[in-house]
C-alpha atoms as a PDB file:
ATOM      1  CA  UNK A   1     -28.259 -15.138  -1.553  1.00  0.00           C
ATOM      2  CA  UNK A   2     -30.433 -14.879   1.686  1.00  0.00           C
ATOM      3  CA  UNK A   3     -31.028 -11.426   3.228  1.00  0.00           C
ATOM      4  CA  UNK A   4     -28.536 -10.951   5.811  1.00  0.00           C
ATOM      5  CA  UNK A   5     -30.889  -9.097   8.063  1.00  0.00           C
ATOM      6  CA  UNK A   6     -33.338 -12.782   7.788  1.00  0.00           C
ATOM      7  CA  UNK A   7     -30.029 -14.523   9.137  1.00  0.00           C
ATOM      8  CA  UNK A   8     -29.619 -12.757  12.525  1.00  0.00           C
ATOM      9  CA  UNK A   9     -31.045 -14.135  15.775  1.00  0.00           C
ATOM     10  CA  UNK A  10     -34.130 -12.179  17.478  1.00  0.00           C
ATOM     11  CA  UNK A  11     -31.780 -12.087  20.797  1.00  0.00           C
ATOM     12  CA  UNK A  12     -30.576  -8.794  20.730  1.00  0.00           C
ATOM     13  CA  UNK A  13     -27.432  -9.565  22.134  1.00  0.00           C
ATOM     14  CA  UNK A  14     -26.750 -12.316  20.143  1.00  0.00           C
ATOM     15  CA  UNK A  15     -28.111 -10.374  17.014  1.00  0.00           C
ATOM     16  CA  UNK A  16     -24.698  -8.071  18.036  1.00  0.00           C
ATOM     17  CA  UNK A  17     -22.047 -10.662  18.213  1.00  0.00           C
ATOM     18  CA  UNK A  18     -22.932 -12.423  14.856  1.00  0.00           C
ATOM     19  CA  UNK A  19     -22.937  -8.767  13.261  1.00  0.00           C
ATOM     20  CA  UNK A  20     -19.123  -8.381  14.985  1.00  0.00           C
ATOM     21  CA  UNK A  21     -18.080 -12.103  15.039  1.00  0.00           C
ATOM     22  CA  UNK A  22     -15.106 -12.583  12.914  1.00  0.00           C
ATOM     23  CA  UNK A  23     -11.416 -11.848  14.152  1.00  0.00           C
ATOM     24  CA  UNK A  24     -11.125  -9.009  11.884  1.00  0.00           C
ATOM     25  CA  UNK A  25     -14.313  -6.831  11.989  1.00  0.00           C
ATOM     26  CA  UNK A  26     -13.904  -5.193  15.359  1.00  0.00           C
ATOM     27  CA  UNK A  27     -10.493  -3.806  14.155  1.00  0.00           C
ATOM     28  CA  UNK A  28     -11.357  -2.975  10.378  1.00  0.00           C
ATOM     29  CA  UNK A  29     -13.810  -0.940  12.396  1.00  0.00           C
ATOM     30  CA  UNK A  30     -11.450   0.566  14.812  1.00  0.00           C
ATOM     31  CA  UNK A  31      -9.297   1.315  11.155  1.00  0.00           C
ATOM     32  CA  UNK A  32     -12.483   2.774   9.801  1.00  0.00           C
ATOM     33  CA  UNK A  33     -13.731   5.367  12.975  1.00  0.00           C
ATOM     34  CA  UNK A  34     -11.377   7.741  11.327  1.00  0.00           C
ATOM     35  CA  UNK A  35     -12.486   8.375   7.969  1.00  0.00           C
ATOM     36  CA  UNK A  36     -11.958   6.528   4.810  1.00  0.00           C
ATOM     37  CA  UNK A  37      -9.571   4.010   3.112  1.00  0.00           C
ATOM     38  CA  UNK A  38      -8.783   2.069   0.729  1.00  0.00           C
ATOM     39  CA  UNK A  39      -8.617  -1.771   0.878  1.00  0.00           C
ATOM     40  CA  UNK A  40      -5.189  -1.309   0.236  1.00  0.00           C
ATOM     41  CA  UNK A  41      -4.974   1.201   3.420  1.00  0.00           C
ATOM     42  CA  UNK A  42      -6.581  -1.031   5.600  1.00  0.00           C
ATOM     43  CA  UNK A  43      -4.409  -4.037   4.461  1.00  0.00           C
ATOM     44  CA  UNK A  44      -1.140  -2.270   4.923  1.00  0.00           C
ATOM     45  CA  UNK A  45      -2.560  -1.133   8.956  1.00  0.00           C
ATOM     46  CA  UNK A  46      -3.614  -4.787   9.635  1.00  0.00           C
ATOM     47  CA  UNK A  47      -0.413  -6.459   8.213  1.00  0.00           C
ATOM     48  CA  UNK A  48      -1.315 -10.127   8.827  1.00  0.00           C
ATOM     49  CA  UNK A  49      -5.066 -10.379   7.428  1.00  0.00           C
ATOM     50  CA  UNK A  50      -5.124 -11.555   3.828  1.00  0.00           C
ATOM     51  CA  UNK A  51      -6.622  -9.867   0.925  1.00  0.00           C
ATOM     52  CA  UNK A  52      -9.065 -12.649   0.303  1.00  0.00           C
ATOM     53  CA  UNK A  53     -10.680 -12.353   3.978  1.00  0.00           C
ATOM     54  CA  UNK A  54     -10.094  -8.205   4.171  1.00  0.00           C
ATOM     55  CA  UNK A  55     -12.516  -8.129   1.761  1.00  0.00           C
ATOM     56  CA  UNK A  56     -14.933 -11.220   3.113  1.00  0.00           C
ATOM     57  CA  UNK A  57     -15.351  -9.204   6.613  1.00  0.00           C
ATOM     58  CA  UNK A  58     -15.588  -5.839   4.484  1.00  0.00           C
ATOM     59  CA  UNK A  59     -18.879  -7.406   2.627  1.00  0.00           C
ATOM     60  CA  UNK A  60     -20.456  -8.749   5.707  1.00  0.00           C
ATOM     61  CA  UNK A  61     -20.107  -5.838   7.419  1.00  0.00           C
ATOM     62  CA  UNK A  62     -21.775  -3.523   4.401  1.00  0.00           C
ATOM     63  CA  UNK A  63     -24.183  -6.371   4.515  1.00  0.00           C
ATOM     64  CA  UNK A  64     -25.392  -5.431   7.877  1.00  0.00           C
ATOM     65  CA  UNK A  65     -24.767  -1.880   7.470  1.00  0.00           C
ATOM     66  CA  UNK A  66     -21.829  -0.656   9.426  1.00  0.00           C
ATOM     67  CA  UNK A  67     -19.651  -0.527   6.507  1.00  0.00           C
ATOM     68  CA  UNK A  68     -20.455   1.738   3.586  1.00  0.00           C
ATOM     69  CA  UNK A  69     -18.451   1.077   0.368  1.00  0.00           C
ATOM     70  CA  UNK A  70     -18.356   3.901  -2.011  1.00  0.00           C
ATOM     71  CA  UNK A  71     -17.432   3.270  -6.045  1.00  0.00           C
ATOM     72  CA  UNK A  72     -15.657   6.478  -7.789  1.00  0.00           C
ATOM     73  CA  UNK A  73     -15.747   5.951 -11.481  1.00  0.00           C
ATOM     74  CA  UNK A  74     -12.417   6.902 -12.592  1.00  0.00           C
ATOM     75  CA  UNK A  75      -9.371   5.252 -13.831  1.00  0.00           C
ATOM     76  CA  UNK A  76      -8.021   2.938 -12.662  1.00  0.00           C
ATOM     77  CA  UNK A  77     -11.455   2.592 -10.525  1.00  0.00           C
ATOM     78  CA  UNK A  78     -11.334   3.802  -6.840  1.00  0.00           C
ATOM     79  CA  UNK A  79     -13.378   2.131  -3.596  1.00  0.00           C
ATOM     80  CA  UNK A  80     -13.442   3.555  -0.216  1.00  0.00           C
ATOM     81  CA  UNK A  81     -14.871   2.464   2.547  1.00  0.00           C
ATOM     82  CA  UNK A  82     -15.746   3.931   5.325  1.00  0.00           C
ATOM     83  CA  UNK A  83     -17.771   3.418   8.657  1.00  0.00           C
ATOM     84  CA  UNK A  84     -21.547   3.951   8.763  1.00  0.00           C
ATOM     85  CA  UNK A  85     -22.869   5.814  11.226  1.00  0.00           C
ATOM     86  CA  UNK A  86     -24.350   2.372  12.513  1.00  0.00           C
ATOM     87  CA  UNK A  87     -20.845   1.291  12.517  1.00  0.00           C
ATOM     88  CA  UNK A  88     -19.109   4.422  14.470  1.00  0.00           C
ATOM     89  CA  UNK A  89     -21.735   3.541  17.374  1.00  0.00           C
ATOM     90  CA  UNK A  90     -19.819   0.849  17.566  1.00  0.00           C
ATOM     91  CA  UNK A  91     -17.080   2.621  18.822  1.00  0.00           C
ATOM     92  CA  UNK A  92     -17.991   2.414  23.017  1.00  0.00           C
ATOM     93  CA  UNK A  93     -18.851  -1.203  22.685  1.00  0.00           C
ATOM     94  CA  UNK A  94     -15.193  -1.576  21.466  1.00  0.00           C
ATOM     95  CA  UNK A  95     -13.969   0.114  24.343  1.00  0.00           C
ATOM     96  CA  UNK A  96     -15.847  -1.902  27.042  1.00  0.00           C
ATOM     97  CA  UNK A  97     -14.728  -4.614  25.234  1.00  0.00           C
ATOM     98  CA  UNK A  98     -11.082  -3.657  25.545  1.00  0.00           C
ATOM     99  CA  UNK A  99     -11.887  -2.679  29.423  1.00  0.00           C
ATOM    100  CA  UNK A 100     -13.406  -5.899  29.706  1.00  0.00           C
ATOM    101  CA  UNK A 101     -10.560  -8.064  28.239  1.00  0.00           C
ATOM    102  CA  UNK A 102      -7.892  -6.257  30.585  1.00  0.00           C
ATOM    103  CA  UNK A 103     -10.117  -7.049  33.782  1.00  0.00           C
ATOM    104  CA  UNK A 104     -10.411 -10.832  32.797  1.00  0.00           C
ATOM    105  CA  UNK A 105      -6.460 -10.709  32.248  1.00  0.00           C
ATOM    106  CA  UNK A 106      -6.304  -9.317  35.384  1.00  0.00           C
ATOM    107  CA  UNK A 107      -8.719 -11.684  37.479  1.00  0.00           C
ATOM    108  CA  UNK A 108      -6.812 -15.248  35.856  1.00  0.00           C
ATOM    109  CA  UNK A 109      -3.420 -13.117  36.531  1.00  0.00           C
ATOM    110  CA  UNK A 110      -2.470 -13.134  32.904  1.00  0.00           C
ATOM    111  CA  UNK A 111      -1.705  -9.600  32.364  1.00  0.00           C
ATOM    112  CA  UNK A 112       1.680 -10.537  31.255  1.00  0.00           C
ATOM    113  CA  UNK A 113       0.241 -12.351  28.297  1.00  0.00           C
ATOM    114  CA  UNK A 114      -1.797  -8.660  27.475  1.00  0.00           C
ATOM    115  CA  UNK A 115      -1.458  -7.228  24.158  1.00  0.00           C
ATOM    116  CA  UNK A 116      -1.945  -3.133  24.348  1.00  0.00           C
ATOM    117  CA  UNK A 117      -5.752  -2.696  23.174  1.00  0.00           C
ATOM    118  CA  UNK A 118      -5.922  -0.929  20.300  1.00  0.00           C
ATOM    119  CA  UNK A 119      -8.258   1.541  21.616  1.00  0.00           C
ATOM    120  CA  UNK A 120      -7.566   3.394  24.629  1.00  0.00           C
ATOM    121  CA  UNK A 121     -10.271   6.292  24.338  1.00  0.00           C
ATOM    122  CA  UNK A 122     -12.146   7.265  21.403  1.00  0.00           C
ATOM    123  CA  UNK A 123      -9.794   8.246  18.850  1.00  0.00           C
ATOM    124  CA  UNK A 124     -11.249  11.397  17.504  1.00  0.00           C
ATOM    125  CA  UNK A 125     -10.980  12.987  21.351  1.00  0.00           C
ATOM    126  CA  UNK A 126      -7.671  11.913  21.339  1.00  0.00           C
ATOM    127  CA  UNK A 127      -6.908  13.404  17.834  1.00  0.00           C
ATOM    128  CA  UNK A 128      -8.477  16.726  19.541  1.00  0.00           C
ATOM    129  CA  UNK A 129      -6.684  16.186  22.665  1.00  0.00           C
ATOM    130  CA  UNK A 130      -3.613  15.754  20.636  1.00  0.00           C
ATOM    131  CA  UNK A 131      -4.659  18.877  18.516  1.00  0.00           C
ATOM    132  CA  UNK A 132      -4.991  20.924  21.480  1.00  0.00           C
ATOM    133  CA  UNK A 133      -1.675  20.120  22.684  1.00  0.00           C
ATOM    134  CA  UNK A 134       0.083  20.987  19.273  1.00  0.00           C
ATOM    135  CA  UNK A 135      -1.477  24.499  19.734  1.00  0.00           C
ATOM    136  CA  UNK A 136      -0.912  25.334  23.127  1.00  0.00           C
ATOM    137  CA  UNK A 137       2.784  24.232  22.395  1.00  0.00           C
ATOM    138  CA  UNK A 138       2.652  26.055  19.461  1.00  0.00           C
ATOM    139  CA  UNK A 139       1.526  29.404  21.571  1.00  0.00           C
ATOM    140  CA  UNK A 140       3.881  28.879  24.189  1.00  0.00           C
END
């Protein structure tokens, strides 16, 4: 097989949207910013990706190193994967993205036709947000 890196354009931003292209990548990502899982994990999360292409976007992501599969020898044999740290600077992109998508809804008056974007704020401020408001209830 070719080296992946040999593959990708010299256009920077073109370099970036054949590392994300693929209808699956950006959320296996957004699946991945909190830690860990299994390919069973992410399959159950996704719901409507297959097995067979879970693991196809999983590969070219490790390929181009914002996915990081780790092997524990035990049995029955364990992988995790997780996000690189490559891949959790991806993280801001996703959210202008997201931004992005609801303006251009907005500007061809589609915002009827608007699924909720996955990604609202980074999730591990609103895990701390959401922490912070379990213990102030808690003290209360």
């Amino acid at each position: 097989m070719a080296d992946p890196i040999k593959r990708l354009p010299s256009l920077p931003a073109e370099r970036a949207l054949k590392v994300i292209s693929g209808r699956w990548k950006a959320i296996i990502l957004y699946h991945l910013f909190d830690g860990p899982l299994r390919l069973s994990e992410l399959q159950r999360l996704m719901g409507e990706i297959s097995q067979k292409v879970l693991i196809q976007q999983l590969r070219e992501m490790e390929e181009h190193g914002i996915v990081h599969r780790e092997i524990y020898r035990q049995v029955p044999p364990r992988v995790d994967y997780s996000a690189t740290p490559l891949g959790l600077s991806f993280e801001p992109v996703l959210l202008a993205l997201c931004e992005w998508g609801r303006q251009h809804a907005v500007e061809l008056d589609e915002v009827d036709r608007l699924a909720d974007c996955p990604v609202e704020a980074p999730r591990r401020q609103r895990h701390a947000a959401q922490a912070d408001k379990v213990r102030t209830t808690a003290g209360a």
